[in-house]
C-alpha atoms as a PDB file:
ATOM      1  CA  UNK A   1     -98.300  13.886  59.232  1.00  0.00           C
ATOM      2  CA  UNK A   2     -99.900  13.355  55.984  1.00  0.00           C
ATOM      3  CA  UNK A   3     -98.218  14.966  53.122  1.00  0.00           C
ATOM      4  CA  UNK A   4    -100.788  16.119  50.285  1.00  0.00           C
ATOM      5  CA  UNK A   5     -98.967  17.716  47.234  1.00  0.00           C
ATOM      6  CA  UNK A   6    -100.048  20.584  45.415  1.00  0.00           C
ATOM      7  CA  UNK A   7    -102.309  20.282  42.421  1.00  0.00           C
ATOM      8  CA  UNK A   8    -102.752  23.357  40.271  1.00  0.00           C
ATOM      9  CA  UNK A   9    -106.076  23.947  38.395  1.00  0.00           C
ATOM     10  CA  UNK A  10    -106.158  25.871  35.156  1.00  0.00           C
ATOM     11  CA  UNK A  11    -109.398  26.511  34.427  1.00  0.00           C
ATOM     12  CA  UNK A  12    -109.684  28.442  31.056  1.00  0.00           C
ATOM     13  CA  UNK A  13    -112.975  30.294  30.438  1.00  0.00           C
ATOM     14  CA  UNK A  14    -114.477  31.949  27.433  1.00  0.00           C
ATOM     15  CA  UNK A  15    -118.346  32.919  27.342  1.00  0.00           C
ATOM     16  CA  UNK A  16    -119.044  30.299  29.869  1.00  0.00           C
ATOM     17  CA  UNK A  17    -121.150  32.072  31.811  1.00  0.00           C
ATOM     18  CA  UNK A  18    -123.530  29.526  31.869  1.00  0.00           C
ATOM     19  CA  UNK A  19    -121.286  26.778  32.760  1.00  0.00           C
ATOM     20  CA  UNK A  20    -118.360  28.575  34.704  1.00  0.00           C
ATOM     21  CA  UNK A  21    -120.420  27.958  38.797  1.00  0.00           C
ATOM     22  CA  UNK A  22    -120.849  24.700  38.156  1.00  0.00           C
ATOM     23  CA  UNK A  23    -117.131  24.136  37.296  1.00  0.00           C
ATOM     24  CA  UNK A  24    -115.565  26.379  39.807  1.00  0.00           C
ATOM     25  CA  UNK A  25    -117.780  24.708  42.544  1.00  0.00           C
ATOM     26  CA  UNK A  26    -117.032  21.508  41.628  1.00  0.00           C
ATOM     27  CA  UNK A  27    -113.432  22.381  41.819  1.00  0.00           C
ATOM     28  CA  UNK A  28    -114.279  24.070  45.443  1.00  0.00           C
ATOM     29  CA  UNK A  29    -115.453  21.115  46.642  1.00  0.00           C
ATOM     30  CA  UNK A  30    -113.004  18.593  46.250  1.00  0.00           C
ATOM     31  CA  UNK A  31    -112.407  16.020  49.030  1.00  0.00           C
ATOM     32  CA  UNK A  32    -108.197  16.516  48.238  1.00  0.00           C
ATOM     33  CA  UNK A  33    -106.891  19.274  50.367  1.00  0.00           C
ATOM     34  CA  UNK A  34    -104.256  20.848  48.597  1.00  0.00           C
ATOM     35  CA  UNK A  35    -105.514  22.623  45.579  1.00  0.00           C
ATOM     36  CA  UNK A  36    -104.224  26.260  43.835  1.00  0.00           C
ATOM     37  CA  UNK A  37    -107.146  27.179  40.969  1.00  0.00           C
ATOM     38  CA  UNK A  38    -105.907  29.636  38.612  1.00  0.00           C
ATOM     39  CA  UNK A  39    -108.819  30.416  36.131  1.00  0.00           C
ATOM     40  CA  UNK A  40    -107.941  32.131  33.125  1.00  0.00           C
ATOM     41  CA  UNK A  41    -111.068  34.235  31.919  1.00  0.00           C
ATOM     42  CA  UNK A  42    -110.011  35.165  27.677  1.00  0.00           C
ATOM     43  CA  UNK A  43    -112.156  38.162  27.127  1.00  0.00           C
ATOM     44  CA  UNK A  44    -115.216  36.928  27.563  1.00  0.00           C
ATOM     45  CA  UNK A  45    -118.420  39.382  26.176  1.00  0.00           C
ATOM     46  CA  UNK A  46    -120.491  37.455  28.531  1.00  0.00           C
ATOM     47  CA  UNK A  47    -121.539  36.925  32.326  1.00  0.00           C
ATOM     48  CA  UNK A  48    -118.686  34.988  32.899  1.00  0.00           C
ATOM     49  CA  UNK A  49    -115.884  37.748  34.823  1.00  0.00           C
ATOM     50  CA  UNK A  50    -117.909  38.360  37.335  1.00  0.00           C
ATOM     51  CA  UNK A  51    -119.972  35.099  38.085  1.00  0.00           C
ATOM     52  CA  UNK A  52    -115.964  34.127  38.458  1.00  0.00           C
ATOM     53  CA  UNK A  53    -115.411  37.130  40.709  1.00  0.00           C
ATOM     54  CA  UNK A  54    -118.256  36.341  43.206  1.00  0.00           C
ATOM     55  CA  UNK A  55    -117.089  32.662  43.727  1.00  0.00           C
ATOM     56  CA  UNK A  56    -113.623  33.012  44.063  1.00  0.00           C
ATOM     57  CA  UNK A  57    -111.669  32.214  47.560  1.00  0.00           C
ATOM     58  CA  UNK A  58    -108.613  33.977  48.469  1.00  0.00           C
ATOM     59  CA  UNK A  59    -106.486  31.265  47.733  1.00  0.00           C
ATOM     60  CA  UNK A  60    -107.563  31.725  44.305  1.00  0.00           C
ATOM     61  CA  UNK A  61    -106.307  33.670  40.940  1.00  0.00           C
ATOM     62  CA  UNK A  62    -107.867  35.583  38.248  1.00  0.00           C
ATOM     63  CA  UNK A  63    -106.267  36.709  35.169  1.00  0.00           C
ATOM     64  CA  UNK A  64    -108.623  38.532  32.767  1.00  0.00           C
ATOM     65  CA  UNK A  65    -107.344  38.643  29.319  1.00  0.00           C
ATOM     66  CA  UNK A  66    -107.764  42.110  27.056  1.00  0.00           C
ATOM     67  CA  UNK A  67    -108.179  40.261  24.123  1.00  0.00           C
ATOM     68  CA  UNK A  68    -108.930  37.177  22.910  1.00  0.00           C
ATOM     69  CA  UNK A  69    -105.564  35.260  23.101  1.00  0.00           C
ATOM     70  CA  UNK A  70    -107.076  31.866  22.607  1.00  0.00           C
ATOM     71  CA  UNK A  71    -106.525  28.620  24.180  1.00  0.00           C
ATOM     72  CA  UNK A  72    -102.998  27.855  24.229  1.00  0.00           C
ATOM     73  CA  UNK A  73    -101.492  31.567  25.439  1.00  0.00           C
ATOM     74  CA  UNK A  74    -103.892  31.699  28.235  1.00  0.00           C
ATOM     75  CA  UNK A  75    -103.126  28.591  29.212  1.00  0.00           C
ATOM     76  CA  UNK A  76     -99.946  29.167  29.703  1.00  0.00           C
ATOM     77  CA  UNK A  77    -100.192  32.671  31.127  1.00  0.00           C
ATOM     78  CA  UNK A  78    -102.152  30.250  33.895  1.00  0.00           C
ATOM     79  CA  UNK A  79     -99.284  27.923  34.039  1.00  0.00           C
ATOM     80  CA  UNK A  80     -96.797  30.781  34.929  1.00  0.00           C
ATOM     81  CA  UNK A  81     -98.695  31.088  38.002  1.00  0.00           C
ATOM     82  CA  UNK A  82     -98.742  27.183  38.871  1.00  0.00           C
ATOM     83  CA  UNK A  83     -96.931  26.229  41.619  1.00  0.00           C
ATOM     84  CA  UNK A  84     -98.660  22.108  41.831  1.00  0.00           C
ATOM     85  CA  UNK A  85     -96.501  19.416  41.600  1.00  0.00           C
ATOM     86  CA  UNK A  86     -99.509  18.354  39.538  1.00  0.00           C
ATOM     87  CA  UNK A  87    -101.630  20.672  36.468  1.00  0.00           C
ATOM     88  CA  UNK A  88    -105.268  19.905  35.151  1.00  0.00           C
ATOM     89  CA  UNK A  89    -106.510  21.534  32.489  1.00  0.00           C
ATOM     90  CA  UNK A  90    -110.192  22.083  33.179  1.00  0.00           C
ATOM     91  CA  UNK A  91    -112.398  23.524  30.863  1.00  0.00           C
ATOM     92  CA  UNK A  92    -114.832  25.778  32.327  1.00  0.00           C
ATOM     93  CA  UNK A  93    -118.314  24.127  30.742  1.00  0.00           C
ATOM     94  CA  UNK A  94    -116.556  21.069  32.119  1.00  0.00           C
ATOM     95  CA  UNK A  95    -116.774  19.862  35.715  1.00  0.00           C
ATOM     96  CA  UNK A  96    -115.282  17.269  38.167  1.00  0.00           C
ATOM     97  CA  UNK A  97    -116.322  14.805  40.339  1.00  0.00           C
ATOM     98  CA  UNK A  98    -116.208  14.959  44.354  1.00  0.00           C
ATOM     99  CA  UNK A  99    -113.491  12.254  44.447  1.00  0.00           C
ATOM    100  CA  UNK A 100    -111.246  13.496  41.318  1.00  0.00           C
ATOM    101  CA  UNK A 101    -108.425  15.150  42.569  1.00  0.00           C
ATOM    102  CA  UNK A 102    -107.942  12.645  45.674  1.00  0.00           C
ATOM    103  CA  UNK A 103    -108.195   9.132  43.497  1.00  0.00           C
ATOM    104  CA  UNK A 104    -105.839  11.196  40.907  1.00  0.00           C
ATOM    105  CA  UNK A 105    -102.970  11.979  43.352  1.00  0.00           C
ATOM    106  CA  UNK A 106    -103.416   8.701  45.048  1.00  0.00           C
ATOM    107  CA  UNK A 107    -102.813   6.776  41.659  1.00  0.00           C
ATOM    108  CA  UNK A 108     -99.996   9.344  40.403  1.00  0.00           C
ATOM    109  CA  UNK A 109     -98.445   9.139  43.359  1.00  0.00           C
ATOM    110  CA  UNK A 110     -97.213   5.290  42.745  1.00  0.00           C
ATOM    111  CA  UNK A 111     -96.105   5.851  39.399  1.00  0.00           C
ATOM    112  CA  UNK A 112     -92.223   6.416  38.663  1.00  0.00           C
ATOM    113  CA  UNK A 113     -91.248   9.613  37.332  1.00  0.00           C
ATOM    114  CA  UNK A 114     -91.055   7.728  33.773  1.00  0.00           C
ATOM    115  CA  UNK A 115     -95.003   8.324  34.007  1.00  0.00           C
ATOM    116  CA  UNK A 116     -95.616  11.823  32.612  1.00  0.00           C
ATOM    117  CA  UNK A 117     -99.280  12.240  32.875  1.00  0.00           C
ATOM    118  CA  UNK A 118    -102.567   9.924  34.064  1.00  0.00           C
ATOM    119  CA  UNK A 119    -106.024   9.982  32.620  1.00  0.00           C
ATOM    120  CA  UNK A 120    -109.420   8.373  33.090  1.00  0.00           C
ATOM    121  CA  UNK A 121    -112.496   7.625  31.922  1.00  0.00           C
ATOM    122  CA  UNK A 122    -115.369  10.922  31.337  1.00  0.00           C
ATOM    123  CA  UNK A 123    -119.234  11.211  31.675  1.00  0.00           C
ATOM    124  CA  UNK A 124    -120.639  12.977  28.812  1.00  0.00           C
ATOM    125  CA  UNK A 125    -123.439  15.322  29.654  1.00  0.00           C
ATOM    126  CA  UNK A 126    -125.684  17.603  27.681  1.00  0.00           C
ATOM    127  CA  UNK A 127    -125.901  21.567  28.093  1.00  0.00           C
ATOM    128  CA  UNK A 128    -128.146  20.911  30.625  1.00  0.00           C
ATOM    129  CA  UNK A 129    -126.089  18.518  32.796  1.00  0.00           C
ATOM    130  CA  UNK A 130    -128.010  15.341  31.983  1.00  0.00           C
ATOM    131  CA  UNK A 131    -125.569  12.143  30.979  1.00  0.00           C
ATOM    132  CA  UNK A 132    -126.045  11.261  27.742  1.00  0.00           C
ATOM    133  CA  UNK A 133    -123.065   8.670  27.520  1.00  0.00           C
ATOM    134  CA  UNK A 134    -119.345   7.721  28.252  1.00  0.00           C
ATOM    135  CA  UNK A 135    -116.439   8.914  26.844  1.00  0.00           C
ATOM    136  CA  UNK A 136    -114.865   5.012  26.367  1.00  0.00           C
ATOM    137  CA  UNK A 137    -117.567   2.244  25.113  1.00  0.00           C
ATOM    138  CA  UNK A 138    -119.009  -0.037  27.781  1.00  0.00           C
ATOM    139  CA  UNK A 139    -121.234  -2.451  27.598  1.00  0.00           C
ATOM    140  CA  UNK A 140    -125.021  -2.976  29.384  1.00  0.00           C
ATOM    141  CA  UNK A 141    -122.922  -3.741  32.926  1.00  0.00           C
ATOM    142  CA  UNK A 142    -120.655  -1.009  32.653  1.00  0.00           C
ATOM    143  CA  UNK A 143    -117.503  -2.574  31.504  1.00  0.00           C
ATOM    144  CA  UNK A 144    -114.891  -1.219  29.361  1.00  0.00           C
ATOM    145  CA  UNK A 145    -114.926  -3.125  25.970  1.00  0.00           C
ATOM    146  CA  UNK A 146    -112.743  -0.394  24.602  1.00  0.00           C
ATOM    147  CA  UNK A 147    -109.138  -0.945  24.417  1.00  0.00           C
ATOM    148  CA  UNK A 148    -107.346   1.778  26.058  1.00  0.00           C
ATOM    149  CA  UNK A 149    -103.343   2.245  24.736  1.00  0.00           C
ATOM    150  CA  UNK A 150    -101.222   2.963  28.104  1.00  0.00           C
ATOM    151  CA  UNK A 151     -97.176   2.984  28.795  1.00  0.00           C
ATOM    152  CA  UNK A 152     -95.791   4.855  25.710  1.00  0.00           C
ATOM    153  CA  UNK A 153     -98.885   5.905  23.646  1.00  0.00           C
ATOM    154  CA  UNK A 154     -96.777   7.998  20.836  1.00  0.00           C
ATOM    155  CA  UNK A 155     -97.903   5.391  17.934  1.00  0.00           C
ATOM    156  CA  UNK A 156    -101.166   5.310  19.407  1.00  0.00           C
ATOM    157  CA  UNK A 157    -101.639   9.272  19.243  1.00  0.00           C
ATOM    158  CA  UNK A 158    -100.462   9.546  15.747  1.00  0.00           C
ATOM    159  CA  UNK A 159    -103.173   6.410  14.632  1.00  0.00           C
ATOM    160  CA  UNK A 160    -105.884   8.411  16.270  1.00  0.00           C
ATOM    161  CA  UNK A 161    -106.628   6.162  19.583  1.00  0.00           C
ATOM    162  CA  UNK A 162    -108.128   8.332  22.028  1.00  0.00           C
ATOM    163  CA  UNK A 163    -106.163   9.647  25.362  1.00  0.00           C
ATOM    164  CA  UNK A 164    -108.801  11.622  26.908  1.00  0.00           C
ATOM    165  CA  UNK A 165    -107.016  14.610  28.071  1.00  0.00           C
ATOM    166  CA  UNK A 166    -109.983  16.226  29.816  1.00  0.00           C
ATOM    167  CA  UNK A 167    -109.249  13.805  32.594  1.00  0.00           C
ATOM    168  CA  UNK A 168    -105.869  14.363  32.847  1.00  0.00           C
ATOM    169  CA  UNK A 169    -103.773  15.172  34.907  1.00  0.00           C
ATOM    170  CA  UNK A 170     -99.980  15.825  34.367  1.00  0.00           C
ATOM    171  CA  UNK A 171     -96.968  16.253  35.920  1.00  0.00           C
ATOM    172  CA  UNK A 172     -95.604  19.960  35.987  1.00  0.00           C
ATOM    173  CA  UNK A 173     -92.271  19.183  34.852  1.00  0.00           C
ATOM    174  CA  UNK A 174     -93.556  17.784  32.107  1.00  0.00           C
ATOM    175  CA  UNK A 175     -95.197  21.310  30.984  1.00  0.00           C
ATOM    176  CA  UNK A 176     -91.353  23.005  31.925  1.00  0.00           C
ATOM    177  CA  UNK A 177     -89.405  20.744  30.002  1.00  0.00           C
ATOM    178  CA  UNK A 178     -92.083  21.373  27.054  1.00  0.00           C
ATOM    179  CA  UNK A 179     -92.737  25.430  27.398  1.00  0.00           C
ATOM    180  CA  UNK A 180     -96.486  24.537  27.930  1.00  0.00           C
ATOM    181  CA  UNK A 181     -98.507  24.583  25.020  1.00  0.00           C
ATOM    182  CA  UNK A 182     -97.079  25.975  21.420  1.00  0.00           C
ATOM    183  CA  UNK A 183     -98.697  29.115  20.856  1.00  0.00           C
ATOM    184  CA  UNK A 184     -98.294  29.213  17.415  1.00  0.00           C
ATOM    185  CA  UNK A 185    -101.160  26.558  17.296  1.00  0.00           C
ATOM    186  CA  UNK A 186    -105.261  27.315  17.267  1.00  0.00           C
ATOM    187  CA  UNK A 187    -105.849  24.013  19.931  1.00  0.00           C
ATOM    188  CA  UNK A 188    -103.584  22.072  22.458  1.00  0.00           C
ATOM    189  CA  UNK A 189    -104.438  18.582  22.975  1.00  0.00           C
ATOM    190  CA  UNK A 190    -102.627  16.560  19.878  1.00  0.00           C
ATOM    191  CA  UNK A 191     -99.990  18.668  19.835  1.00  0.00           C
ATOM    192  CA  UNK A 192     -99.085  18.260  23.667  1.00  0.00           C
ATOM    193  CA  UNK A 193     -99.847  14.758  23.554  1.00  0.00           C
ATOM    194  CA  UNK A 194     -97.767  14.084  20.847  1.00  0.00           C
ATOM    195  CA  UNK A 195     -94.637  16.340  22.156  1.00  0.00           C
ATOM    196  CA  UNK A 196     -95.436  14.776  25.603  1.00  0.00           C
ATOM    197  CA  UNK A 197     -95.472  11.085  25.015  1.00  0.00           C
ATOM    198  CA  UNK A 198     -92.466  10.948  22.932  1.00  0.00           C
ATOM    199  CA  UNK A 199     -90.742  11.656  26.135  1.00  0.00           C
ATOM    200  CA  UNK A 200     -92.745  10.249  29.013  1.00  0.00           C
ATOM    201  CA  UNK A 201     -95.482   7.254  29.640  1.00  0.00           C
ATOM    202  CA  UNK A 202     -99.351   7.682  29.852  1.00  0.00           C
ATOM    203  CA  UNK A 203    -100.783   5.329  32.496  1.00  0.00           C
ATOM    204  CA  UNK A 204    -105.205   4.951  32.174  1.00  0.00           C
ATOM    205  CA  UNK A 205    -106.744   4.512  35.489  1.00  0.00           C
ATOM    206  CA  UNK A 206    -110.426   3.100  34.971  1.00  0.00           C
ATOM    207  CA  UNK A 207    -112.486   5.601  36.972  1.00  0.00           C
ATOM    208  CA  UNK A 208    -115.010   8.941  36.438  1.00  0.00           C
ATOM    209  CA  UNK A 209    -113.360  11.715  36.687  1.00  0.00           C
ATOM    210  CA  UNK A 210    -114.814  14.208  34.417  1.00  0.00           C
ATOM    211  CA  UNK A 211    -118.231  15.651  33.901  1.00  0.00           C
ATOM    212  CA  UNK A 212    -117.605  16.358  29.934  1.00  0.00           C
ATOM    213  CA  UNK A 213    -120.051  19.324  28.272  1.00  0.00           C
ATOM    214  CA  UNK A 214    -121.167  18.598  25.000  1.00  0.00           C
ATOM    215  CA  UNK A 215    -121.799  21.881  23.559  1.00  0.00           C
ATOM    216  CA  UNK A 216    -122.563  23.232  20.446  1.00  0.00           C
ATOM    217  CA  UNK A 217    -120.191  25.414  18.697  1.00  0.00           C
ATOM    218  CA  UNK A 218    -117.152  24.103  20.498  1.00  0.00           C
ATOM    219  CA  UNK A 219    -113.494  23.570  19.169  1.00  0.00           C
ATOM    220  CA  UNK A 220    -113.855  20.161  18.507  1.00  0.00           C
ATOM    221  CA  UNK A 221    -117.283  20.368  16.486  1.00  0.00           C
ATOM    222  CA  UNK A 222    -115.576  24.101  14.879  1.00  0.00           C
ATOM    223  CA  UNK A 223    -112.677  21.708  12.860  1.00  0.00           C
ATOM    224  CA  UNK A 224    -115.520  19.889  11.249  1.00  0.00           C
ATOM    225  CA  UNK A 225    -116.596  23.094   9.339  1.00  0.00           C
ATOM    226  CA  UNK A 226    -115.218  24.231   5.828  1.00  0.00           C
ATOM    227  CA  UNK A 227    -111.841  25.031   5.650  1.00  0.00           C
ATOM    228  CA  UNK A 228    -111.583  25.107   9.433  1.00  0.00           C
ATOM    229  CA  UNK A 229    -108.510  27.131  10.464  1.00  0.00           C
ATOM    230  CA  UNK A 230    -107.637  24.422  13.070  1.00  0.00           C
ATOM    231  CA  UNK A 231    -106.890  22.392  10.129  1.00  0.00           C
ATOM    232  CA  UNK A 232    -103.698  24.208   9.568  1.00  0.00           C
ATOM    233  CA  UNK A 233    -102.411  23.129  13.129  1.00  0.00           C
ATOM    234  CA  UNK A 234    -102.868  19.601  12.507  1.00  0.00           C
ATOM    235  CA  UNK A 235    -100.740  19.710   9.913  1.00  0.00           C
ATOM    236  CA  UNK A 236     -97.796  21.427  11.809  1.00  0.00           C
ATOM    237  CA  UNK A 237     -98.379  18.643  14.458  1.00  0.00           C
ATOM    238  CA  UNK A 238     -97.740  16.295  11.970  1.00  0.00           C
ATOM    239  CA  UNK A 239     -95.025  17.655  10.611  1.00  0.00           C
ATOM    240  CA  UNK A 240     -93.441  18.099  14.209  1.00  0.00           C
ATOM    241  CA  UNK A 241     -94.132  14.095  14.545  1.00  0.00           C
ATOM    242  CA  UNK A 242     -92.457  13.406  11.575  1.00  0.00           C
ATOM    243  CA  UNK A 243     -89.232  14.099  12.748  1.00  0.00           C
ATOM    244  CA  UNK A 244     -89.859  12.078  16.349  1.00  0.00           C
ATOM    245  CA  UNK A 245     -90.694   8.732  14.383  1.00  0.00           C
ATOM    246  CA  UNK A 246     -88.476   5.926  15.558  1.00  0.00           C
ATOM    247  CA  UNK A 247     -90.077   2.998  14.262  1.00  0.00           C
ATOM    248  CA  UNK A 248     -91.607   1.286  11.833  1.00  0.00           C
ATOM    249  CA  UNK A 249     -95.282   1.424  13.707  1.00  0.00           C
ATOM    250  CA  UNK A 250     -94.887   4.718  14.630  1.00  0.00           C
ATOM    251  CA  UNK A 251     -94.391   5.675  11.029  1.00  0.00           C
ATOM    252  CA  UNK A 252     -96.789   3.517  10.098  1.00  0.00           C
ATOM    253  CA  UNK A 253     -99.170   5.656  12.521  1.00  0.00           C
ATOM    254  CA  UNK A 254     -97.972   8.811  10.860  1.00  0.00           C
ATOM    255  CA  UNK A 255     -98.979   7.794   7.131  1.00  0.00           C
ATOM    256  CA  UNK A 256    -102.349   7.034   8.958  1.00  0.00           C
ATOM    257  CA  UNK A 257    -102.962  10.158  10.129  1.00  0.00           C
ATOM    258  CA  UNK A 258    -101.623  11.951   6.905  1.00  0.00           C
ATOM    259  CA  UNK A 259    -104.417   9.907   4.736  1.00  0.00           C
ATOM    260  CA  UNK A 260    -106.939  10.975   7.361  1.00  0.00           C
ATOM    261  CA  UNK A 261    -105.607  14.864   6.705  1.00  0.00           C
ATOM    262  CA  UNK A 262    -105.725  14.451   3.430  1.00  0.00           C
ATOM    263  CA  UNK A 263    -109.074  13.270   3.243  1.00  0.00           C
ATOM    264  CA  UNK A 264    -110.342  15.557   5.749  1.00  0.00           C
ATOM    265  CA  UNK A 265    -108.781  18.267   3.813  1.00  0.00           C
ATOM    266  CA  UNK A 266    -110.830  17.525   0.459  1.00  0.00           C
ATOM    267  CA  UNK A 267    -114.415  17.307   2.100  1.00  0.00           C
ATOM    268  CA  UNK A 268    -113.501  20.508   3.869  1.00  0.00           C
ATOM    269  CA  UNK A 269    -112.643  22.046   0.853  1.00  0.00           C
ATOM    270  CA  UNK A 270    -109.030  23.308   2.146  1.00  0.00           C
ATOM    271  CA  UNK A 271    -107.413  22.345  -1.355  1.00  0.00           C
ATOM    272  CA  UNK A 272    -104.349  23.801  -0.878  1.00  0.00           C
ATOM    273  CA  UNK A 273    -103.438  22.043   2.486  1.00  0.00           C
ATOM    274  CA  UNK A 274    -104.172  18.760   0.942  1.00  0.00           C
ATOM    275  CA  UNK A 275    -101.147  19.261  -1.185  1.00  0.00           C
ATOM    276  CA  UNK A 276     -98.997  19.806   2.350  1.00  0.00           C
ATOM    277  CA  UNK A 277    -100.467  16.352   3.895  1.00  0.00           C
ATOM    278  CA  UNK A 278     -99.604  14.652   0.319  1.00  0.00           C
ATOM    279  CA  UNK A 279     -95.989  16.341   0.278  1.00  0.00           C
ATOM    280  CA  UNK A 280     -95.062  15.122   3.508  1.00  0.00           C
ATOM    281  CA  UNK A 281     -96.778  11.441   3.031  1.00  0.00           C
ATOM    282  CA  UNK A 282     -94.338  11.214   0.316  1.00  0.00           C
ATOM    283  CA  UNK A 283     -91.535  12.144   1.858  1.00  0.00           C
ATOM    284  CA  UNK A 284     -91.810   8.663   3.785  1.00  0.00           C
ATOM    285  CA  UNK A 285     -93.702   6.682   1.416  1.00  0.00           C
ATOM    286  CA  UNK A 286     -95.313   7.120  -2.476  1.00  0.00           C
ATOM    287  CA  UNK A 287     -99.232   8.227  -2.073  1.00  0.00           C
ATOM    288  CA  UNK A 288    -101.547   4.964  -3.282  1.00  0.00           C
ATOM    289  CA  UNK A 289    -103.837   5.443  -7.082  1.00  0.00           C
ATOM    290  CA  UNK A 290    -106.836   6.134  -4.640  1.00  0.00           C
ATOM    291  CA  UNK A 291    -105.347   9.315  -3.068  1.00  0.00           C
ATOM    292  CA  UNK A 292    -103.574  10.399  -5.995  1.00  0.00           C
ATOM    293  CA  UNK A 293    -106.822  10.662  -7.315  1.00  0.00           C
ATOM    294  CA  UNK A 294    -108.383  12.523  -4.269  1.00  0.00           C
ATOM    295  CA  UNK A 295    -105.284  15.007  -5.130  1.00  0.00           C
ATOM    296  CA  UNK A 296    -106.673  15.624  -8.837  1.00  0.00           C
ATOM    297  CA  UNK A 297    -109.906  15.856  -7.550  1.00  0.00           C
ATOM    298  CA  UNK A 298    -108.530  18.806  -5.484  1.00  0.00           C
ATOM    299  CA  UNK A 299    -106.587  20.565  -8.597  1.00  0.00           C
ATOM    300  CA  UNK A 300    -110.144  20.734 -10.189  1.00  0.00           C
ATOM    301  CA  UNK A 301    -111.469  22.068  -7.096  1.00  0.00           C
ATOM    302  CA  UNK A 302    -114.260  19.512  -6.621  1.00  0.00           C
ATOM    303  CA  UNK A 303    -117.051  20.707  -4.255  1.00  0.00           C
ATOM    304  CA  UNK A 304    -117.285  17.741  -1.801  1.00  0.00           C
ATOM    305  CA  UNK A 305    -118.416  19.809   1.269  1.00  0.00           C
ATOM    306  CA  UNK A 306    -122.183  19.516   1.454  1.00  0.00           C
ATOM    307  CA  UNK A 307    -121.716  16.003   0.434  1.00  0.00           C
ATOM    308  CA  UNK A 308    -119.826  15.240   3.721  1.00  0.00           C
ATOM    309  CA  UNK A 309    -122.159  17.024   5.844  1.00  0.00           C
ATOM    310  CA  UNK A 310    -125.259  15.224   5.060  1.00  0.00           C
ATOM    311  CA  UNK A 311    -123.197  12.288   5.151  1.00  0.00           C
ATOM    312  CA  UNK A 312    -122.487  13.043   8.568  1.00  0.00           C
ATOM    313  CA  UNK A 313    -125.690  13.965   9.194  1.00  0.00           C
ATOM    314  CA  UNK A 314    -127.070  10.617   8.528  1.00  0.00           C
ATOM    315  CA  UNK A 315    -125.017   8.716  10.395  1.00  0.00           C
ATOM    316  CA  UNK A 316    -125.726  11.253  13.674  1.00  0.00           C
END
């Protein structure tokens, strides 16, 4: 008799009433048998509660927040309920493939326990479904000309290299030993990855696995706004990471990503976190003329902001 563990599904929804069926469907139809979908609905204003409502199966669960707790409370108010040997985190404008869950398991399952959580490779699509590109760059054929970190990835995290955790999927344990996601933060991703890979391996599997929405007004896009708020959670991941470095290239990493904060920081106009990033930088190593002089810059309060964003409108 075949053995098929459980995989739990939290699928966190906020106004995504226009993308919710096609997620919970995809989900529905898997070709892996065992499968527990918690969905997580955070308040929503919109159609979302009760498109949910009309699609769900009885092996299903649906909490429906009061207010808006955000992403990292709901999530784990979802994960309280998980009972996989397995957790995805699905996004409900996201969806998966037919094959996901079974070519997921299948790989996990031949991994030692030293392997924490798998990912793969995403198919970016528009608001209205249609691809529009891959997550990882390929070339004409379709190969990966990317290089994609694997085995312990905490350097690569801090130095920015991309683990797409859309596609991932992780073992439960992992989310135990951790307490889920920190709710004192305004997003999940670098945090957990950062917390998560000090600990345990990352193995890439070279396969589609996720449908990814790109949608306008989302988290990501939201930190490139002034003074974003998710700014300020960066820097407390950071500051956690600082006291995990072991190396010399993992604190090499670090100093990276602190000169990207700091930078960020000043187009964004957040003055006063710049200082933090700076503080912290020097605490492992002296800050270079260059951003010394982004630092005075931000004591006189330079407006940089609409400089950036046409900036970044001309390279788009």
């Amino acid at each position: 008799m075949i053995h098929y563990p459980l995989v739990s599904i939290i699928c966190l929804c906020y106004n995504h009433g226009r993308f919710v069926a096609e997620c919970l469907t995809s989900v529905f139809n898997q070709s892996y048998p065992a499968i527990e979908c918690i969905i997580v609905d955070d308040c929503s204003t919109d159609t979302s509660v009760p498109i949910i409502q009309n699609l769900l199966r009885t092996q299903d669960q649906l909490i429906t927040n009061r207010q808006n707790l955000g992403i990292c409370k709901s999530f784990n108010k979802g994960l309280q309920l998980a009972k996989g040997k397995y957790i995805v985190d699905l996004a409900a404008d996201d969806y998966l493939l037919p094959e996901t869950i079974r070519q997921q398991v299948s790989y996990f399952e031949t991994l030692s326990e030293e392997y924490g959580a798998i990912f793969g490779e995403a198919i970016l699509v528009n608001e209205a479904g249609n691809k529009i590109g891959t997550w990882y760059k390929r070339d004409e054929g379709g190969q990966l000309i990317q290089s994609v970190p694997q085995g312990d990835v905490f350097a690569a995290v801090l130095a920015g290299t991309p683990i797409l955790t859309v596609t991932a999927m992780t073992r439960k344990v992992v989310y135990d030993a951790l307490n889920g996601y920190d709710e004192s933060l305004l997003y999940e991703d670098f945090d957990f990855l950062v917390r998560a890979s000090r600990h345990w391996k990352y193995a890439f599997k070279d396969e589609y696995w996720v449908n990814y929405r790109q949608v306008a007004g989302s988290q990501s896009r939201n930190q490139q706004t002034r003074r974003a708020k998710q700014l300020e959670s960066t820097f407390m991941v950071c500051k956690k990471a600082a006291a995990m470095i072991r190396t010399p290239e993992e604190e090499t990493a670090l100093l990276w990503r602190l000169k990207q904060g700091i930078k960020q920081c000043f187009y964004l106009e957040h003055y006063s976190l710049v200082r933090k990033y700076a503080t912290l930088h020097e605490s492992l190593k002296p800050l270079s003329a260059s951003y010394r002089a982004i630092l005075w810059a931000c004591q006189l309060r330079v407006p940089f902001y609409q400089i950036y964003r046409g900036y970044q409108k001309i390279r788009r």
